[in-house]
N, C-alpha and C. Protein backbone atom coordinates (compact mmCIF):
# COMPACT_ATOMS: atom_id res chain seq x y z
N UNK A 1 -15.29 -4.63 -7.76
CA UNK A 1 -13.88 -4.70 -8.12
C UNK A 1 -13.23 -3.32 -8.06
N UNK A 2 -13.69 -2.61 -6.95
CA UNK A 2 -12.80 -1.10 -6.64
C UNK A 2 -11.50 -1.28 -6.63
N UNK A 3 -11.37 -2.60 -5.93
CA UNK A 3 -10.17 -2.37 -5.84
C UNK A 3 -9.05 -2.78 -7.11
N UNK A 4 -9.35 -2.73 -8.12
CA UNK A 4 -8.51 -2.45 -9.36
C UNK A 4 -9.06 -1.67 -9.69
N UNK A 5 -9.46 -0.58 -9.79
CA UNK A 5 -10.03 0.53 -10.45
C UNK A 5 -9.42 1.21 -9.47
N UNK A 6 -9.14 1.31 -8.13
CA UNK A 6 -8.28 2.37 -7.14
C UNK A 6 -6.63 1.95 -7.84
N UNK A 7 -6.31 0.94 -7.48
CA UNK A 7 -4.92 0.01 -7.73
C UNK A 7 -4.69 1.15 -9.18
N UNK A 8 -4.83 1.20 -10.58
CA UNK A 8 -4.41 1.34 -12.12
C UNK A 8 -5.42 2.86 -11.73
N UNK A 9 -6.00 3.42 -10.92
CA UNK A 9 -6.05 5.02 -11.17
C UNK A 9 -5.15 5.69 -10.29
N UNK A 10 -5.09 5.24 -9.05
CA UNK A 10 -4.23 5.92 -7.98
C UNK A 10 -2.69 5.49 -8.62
N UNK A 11 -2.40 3.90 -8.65
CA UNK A 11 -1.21 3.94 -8.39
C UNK A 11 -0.88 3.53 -9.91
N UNK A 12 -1.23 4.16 -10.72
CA UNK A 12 -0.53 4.09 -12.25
C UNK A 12 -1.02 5.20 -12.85
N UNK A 13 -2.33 5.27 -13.13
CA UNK A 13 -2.74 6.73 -14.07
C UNK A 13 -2.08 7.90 -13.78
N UNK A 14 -2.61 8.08 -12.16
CA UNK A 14 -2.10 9.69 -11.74
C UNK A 14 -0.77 9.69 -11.62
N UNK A 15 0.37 8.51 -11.44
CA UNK A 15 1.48 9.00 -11.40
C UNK A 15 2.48 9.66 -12.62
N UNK A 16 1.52 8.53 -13.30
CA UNK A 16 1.76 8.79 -14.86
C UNK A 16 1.30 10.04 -15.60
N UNK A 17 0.08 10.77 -15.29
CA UNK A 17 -0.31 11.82 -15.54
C UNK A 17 0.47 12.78 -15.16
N UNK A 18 1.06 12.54 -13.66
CA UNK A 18 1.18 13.91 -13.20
C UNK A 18 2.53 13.93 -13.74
N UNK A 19 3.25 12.83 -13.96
CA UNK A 19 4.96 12.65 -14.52
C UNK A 19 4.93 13.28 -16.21
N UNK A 20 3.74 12.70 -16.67
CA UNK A 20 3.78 13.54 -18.37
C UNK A 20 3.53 15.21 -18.26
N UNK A 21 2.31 15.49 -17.32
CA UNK A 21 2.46 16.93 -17.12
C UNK A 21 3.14 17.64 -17.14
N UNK A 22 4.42 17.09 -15.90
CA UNK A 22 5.46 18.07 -15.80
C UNK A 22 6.69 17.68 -16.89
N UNK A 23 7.01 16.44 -17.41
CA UNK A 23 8.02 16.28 -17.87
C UNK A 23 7.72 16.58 -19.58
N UNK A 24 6.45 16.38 -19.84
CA UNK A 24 5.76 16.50 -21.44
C UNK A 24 6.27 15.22 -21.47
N UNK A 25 6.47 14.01 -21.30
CA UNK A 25 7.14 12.86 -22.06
C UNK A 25 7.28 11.68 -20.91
N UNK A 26 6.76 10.54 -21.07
CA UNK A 26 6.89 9.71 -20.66
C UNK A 26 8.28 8.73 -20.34
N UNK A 27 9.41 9.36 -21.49
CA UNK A 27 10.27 8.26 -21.81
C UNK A 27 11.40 8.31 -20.25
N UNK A 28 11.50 9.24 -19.62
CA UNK A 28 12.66 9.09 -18.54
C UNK A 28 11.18 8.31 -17.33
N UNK A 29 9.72 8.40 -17.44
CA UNK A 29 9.25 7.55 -16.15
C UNK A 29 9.99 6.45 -15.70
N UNK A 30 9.91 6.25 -14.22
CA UNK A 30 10.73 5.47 -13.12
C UNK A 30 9.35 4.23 -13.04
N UNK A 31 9.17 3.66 -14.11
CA UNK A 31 8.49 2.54 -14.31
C UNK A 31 8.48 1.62 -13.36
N UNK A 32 9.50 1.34 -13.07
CA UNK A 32 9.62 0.25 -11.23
C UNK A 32 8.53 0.68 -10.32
N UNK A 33 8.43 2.16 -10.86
CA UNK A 33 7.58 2.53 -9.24
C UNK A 33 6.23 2.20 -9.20
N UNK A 34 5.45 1.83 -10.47
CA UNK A 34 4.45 1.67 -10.77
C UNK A 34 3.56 -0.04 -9.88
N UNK A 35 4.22 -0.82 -9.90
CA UNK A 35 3.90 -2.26 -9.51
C UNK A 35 3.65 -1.99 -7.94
N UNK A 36 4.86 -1.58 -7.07
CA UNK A 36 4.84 -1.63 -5.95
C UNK A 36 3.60 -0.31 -5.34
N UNK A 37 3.50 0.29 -5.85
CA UNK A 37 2.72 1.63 -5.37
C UNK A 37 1.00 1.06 -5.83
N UNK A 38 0.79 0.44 -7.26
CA UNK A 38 -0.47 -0.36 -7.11
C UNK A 38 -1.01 -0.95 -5.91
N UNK A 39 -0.03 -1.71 -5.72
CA UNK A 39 -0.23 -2.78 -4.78
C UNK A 39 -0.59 -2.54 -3.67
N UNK A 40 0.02 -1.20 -3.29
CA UNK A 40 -0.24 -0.32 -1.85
C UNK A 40 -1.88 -0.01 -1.79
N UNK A 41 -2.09 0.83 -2.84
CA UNK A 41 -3.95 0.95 -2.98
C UNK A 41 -4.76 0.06 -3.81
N UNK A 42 -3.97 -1.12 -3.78
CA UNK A 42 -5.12 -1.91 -3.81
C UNK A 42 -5.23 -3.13 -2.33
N UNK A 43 -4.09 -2.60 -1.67
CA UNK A 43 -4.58 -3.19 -0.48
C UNK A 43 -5.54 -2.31 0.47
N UNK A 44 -4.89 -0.61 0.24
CA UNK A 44 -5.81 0.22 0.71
C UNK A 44 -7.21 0.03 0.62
N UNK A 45 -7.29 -0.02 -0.67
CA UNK A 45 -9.07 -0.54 -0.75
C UNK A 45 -9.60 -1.45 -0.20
N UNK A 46 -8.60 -2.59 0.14
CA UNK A 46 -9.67 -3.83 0.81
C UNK A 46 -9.66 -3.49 2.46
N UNK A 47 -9.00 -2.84 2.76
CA UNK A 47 -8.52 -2.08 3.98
C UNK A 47 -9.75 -1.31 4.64
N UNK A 48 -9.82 -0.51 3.79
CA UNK A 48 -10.88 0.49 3.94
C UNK A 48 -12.66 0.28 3.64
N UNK A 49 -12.69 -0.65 2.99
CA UNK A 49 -13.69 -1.63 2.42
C UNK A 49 -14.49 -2.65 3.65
N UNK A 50 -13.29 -2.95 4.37
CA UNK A 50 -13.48 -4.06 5.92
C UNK A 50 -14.41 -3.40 6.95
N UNK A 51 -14.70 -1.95 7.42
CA UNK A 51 -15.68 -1.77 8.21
C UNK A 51 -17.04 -1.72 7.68
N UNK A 52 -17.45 -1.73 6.15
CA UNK A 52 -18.54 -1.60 5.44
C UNK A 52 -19.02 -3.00 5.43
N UNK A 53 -18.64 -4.17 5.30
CA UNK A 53 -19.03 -5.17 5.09
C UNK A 53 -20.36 -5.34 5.61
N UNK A 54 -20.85 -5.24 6.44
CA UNK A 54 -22.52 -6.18 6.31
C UNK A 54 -23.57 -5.11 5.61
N UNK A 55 -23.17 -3.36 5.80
CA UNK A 55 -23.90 -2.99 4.72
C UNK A 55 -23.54 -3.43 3.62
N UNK A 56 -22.36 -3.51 2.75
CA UNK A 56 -22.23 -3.77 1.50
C UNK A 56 -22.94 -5.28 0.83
N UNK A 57 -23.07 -6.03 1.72
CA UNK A 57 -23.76 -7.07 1.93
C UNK A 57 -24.99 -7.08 1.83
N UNK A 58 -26.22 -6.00 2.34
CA UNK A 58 -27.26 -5.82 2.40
C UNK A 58 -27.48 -5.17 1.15
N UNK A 59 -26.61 -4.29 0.28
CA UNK A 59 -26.77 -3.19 -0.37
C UNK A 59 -26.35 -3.96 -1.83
N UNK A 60 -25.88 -4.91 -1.98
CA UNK A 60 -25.62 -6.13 -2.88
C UNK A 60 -24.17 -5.59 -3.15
N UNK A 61 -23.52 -4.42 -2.49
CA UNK A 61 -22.05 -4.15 -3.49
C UNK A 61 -21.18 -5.40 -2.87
N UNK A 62 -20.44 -5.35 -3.96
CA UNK A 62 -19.51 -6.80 -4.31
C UNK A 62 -17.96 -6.41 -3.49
N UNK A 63 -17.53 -5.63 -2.86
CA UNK A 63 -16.56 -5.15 -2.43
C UNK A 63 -15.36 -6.76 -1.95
N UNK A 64 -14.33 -6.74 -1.95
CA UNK A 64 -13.75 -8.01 -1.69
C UNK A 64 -13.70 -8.51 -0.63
N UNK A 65 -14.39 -7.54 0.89
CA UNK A 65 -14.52 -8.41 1.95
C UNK A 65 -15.86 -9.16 1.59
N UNK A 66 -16.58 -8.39 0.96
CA UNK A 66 -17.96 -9.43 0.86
C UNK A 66 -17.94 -10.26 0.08
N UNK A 67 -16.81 -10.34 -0.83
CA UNK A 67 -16.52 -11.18 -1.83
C UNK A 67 -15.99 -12.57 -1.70
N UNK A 68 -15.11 -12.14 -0.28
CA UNK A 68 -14.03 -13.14 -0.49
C UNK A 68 -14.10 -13.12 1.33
N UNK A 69 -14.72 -12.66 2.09
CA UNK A 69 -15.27 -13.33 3.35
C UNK A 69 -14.23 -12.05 4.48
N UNK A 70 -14.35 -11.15 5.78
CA UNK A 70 -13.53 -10.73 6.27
C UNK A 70 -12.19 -10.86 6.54
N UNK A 71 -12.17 -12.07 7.19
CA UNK A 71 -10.47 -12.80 7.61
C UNK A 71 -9.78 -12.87 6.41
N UNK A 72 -9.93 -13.19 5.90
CA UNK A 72 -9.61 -13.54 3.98
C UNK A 72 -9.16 -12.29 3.43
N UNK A 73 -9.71 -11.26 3.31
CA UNK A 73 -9.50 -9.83 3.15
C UNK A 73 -8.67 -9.16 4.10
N UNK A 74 -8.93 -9.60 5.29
CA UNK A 74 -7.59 -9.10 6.15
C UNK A 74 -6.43 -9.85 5.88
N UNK A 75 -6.18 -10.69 5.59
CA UNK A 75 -5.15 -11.21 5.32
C UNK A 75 -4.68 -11.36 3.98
N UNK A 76 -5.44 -11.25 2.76
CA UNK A 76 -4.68 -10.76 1.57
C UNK A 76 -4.33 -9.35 1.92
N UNK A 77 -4.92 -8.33 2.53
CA UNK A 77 -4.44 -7.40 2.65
C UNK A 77 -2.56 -7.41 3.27
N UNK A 78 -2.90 -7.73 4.16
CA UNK A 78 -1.49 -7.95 4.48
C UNK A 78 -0.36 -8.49 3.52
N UNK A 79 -0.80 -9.61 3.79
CA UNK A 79 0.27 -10.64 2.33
C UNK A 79 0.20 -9.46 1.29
N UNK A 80 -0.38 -8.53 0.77
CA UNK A 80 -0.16 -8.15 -0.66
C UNK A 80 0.70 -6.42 0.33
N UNK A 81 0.28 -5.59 1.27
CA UNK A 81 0.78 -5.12 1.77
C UNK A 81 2.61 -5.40 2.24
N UNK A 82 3.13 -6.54 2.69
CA UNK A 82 4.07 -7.29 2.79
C UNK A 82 4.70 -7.49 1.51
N UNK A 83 4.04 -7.56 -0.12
CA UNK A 83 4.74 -7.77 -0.79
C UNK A 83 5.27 -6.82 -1.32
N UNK A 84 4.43 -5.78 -1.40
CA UNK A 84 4.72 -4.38 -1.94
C UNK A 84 6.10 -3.54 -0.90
N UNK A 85 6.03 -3.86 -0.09
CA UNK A 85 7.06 -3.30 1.10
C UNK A 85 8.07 -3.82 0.79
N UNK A 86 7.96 -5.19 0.08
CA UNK A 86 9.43 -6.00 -0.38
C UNK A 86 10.39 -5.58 -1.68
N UNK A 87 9.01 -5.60 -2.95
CA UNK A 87 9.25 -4.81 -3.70
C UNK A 87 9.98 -3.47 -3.47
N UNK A 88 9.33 -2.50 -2.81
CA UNK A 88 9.96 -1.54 -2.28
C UNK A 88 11.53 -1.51 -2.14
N UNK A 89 11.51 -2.05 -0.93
CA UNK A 89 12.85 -2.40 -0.49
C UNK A 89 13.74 -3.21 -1.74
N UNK A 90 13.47 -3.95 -2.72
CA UNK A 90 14.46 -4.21 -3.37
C UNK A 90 14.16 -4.09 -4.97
N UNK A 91 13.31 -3.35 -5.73
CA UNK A 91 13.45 -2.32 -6.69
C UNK A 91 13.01 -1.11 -6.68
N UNK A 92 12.70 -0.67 -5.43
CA UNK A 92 12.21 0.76 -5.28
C UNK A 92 12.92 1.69 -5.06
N UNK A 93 14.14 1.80 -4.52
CA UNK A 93 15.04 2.31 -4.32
C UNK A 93 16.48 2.43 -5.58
N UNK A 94 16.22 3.71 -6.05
CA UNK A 94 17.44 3.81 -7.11
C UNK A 94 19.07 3.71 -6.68
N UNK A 95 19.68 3.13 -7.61
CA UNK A 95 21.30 2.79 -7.60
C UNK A 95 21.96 4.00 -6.94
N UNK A 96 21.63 5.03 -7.72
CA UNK A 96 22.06 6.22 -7.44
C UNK A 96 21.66 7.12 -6.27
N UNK A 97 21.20 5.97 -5.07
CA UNK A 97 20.43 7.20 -4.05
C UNK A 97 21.80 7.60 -3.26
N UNK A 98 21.16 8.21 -2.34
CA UNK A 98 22.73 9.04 -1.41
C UNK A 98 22.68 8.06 -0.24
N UNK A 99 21.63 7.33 0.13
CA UNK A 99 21.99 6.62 1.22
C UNK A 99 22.25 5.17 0.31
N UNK A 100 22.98 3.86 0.96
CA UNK A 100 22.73 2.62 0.13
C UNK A 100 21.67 2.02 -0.15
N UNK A 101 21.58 1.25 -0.31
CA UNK A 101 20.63 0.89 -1.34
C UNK A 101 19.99 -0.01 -0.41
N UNK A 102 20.41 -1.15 0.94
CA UNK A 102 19.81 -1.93 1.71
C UNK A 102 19.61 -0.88 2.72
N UNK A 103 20.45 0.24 3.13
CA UNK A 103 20.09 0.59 4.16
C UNK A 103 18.44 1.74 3.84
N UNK A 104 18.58 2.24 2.94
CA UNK A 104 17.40 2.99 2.56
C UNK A 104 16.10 2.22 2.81
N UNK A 105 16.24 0.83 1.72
CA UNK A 105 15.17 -0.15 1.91
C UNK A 105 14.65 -0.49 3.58
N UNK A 106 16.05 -0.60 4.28
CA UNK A 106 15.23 -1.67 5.49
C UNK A 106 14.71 0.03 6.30
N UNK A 107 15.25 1.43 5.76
CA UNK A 107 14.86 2.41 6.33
C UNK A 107 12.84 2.55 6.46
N UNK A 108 12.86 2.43 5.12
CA UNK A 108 11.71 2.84 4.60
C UNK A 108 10.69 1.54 4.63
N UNK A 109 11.01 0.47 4.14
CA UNK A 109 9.92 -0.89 4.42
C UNK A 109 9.93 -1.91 6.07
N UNK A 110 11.46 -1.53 6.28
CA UNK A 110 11.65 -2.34 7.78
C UNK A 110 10.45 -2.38 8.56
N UNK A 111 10.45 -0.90 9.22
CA UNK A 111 9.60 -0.76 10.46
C UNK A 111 8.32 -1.26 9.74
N UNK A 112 7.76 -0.56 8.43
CA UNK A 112 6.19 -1.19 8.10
C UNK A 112 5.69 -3.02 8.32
N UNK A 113 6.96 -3.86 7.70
CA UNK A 113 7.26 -5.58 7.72
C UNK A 113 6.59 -5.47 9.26
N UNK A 114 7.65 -4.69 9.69
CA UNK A 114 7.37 -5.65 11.24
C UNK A 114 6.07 -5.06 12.01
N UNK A 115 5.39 -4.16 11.36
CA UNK A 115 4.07 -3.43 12.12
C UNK A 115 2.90 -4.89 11.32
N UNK A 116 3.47 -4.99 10.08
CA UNK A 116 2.36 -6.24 9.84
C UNK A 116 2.70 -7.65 10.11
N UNK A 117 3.94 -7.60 10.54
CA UNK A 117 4.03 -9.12 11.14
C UNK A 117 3.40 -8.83 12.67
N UNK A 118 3.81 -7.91 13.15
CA UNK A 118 2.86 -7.18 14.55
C UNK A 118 0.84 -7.67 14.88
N UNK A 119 0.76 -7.02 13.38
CA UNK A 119 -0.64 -7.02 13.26
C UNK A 119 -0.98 -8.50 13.11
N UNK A 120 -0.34 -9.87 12.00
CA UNK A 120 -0.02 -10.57 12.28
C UNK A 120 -0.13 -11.74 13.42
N UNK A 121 0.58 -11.33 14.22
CA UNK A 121 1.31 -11.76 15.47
C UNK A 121 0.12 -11.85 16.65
N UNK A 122 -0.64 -10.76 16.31
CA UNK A 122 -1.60 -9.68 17.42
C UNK A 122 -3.06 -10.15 17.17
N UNK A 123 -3.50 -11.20 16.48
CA UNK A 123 -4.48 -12.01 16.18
C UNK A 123 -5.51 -11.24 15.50
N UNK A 124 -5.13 -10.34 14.83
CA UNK A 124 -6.03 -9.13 14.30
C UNK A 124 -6.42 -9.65 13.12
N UNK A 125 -6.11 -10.37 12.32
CA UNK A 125 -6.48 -10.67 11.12
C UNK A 125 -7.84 -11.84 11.42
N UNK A 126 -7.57 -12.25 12.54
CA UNK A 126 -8.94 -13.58 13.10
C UNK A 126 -9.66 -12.58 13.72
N UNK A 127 -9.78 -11.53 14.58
CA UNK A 127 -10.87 -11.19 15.56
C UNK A 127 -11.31 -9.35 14.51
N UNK A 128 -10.91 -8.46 13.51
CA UNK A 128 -10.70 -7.47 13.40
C UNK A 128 -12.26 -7.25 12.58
N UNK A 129 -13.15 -8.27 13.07
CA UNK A 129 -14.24 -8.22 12.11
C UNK A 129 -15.49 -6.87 12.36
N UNK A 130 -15.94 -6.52 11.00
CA UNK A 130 -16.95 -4.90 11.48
C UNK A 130 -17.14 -5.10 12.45
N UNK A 131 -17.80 -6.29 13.44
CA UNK A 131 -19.02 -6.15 14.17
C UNK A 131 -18.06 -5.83 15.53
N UNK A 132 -17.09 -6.29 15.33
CA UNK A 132 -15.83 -6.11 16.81
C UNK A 132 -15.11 -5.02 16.31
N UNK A 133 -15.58 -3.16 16.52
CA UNK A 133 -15.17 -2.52 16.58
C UNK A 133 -13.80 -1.98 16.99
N UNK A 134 -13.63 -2.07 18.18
CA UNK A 134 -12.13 -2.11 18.30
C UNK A 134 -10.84 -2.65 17.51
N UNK A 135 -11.61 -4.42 17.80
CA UNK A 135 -10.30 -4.82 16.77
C UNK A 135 -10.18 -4.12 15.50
N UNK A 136 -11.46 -4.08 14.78
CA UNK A 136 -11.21 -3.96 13.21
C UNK A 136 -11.10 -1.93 13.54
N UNK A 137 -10.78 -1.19 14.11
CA UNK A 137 -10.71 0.23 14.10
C UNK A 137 -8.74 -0.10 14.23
N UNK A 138 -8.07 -1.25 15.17
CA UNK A 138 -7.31 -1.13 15.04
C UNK A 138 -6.17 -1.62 14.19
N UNK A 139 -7.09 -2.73 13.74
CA UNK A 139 -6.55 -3.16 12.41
C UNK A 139 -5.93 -2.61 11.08
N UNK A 140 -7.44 -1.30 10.95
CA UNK A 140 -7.01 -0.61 9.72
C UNK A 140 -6.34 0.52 10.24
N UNK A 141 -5.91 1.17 11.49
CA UNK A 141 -5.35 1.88 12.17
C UNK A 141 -3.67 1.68 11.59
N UNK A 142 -3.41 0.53 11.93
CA UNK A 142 -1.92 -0.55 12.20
C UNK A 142 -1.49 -0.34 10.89
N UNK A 143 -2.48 -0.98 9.82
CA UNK A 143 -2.10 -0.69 8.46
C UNK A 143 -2.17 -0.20 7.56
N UNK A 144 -3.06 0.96 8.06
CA UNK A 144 -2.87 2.36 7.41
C UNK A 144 -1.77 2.69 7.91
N UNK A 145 -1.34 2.68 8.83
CA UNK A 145 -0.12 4.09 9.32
C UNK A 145 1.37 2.95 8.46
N UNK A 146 1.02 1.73 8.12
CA UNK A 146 2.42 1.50 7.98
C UNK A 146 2.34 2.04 6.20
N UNK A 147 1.50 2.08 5.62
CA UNK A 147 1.15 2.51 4.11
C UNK A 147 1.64 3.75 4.23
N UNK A 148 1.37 4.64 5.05
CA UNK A 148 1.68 6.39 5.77
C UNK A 148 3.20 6.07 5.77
N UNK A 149 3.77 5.06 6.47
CA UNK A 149 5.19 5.48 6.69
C UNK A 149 5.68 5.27 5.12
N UNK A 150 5.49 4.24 4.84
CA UNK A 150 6.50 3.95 3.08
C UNK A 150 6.10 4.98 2.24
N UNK A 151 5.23 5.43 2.15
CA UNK A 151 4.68 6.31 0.62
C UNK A 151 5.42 7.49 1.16
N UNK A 152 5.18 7.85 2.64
CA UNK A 152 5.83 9.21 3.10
C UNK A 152 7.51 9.07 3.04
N UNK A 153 7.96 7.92 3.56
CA UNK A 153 9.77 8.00 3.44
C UNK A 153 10.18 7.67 2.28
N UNK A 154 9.26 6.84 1.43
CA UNK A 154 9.74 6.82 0.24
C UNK A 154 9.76 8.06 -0.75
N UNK A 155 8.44 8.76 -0.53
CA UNK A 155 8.14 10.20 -1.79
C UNK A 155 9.38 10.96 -1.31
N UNK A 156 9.65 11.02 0.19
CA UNK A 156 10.72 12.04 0.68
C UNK A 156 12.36 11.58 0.15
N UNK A 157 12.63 10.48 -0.34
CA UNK A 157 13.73 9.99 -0.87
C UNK A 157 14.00 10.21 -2.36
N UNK A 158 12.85 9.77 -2.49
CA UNK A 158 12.48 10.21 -4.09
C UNK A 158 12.60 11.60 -4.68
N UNK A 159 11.81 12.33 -4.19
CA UNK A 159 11.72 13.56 -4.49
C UNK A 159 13.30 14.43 -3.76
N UNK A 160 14.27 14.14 -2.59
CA UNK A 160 15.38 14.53 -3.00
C UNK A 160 16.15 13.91 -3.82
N UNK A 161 16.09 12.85 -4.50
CA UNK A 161 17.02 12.27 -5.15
C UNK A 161 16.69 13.05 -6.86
N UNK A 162 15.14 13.18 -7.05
CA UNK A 162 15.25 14.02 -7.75
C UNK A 162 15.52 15.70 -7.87
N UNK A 163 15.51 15.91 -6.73
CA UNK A 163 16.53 17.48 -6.56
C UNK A 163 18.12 17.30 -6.62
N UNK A 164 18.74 16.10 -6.24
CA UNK A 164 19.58 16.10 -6.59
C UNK A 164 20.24 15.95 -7.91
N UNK A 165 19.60 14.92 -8.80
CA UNK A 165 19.21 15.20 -10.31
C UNK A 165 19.02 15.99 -10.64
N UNK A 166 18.76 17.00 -10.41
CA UNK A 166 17.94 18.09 -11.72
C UNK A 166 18.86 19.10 -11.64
């Protein structure tokens, strides 16, 4: 079950840590951000988890492709990847940003939607298994980089919106 133990350390503890650090105080945290950013590494984990499968299998670890079967894991990945991008797009983005509020969203989650309806589309979630290298190198390729685009256009929105704040 890494992948809630990545999900509530990556995408809740440390943000939370590093937000009390600098602020001493929890009470102004941007709490919204917490759900959708879980969600991101805990798809990461099953993501990253998908080329290990028949060792983890041999080795008895319980990881959720071995848990819950490859295809299955590629495709909650997605679906939960897809939801978090939604989230994103419609509470991730503050009232007060400088760009609007839909156009920011479809800025920052758009292109990722359509790289996993892509991936999707591209029969990767049926063929992306360890033993078929390619597919599954490009699988987690596809949806890693769309995780790369949101965390990166989003932190970069974020973090001027808080320069513009401060």
């Amino acid at each position: 079950y890494g992948e809630f133990h990545q999900s509530l350390s990556c995408g809740a503890f440390l943000p939370l840590t590093a937000f009390y650090l600098q602020a001493g105080s929890l009470v102004d945290f941007p709490w919204w951000l917490v759900l959708p950013v879980c969600l991101i590494f805990f798809a990461g984990n099953i993501i990253t988890a998908i080329p290990d499968t028949a060792s983890d299998k041999i080795g008895g670890k319980l990881s959720y492709p071995v848990r819950h079967g490859g295809a299955k894991a590629r495709r909650d990945a997605l679906v939960i990847l897809l939801l978090a991008y939604l989230l994103v797009m419609v509470i991730g983005i503050p009232a007060n940003s400088w760009l609007p509020r839909l156009v920011a969203g479809l800025l920052i989650s758009g292109p990722a939607i359509a790289m996993l309806l892509y991936v999707y589309q591209s029969g990767l979630v049926a063929d992306a298994e360890a033993s078929n290298r390619a597919s599954c190198k490009r699988f987690i390729l596809l949806t890693t980089l769309t995780q790369l685009w949101v965390m990166l256009l989003w932190s970069i929105l974020l973090f001027r919106l808080g320069l513009q704040n401060a």
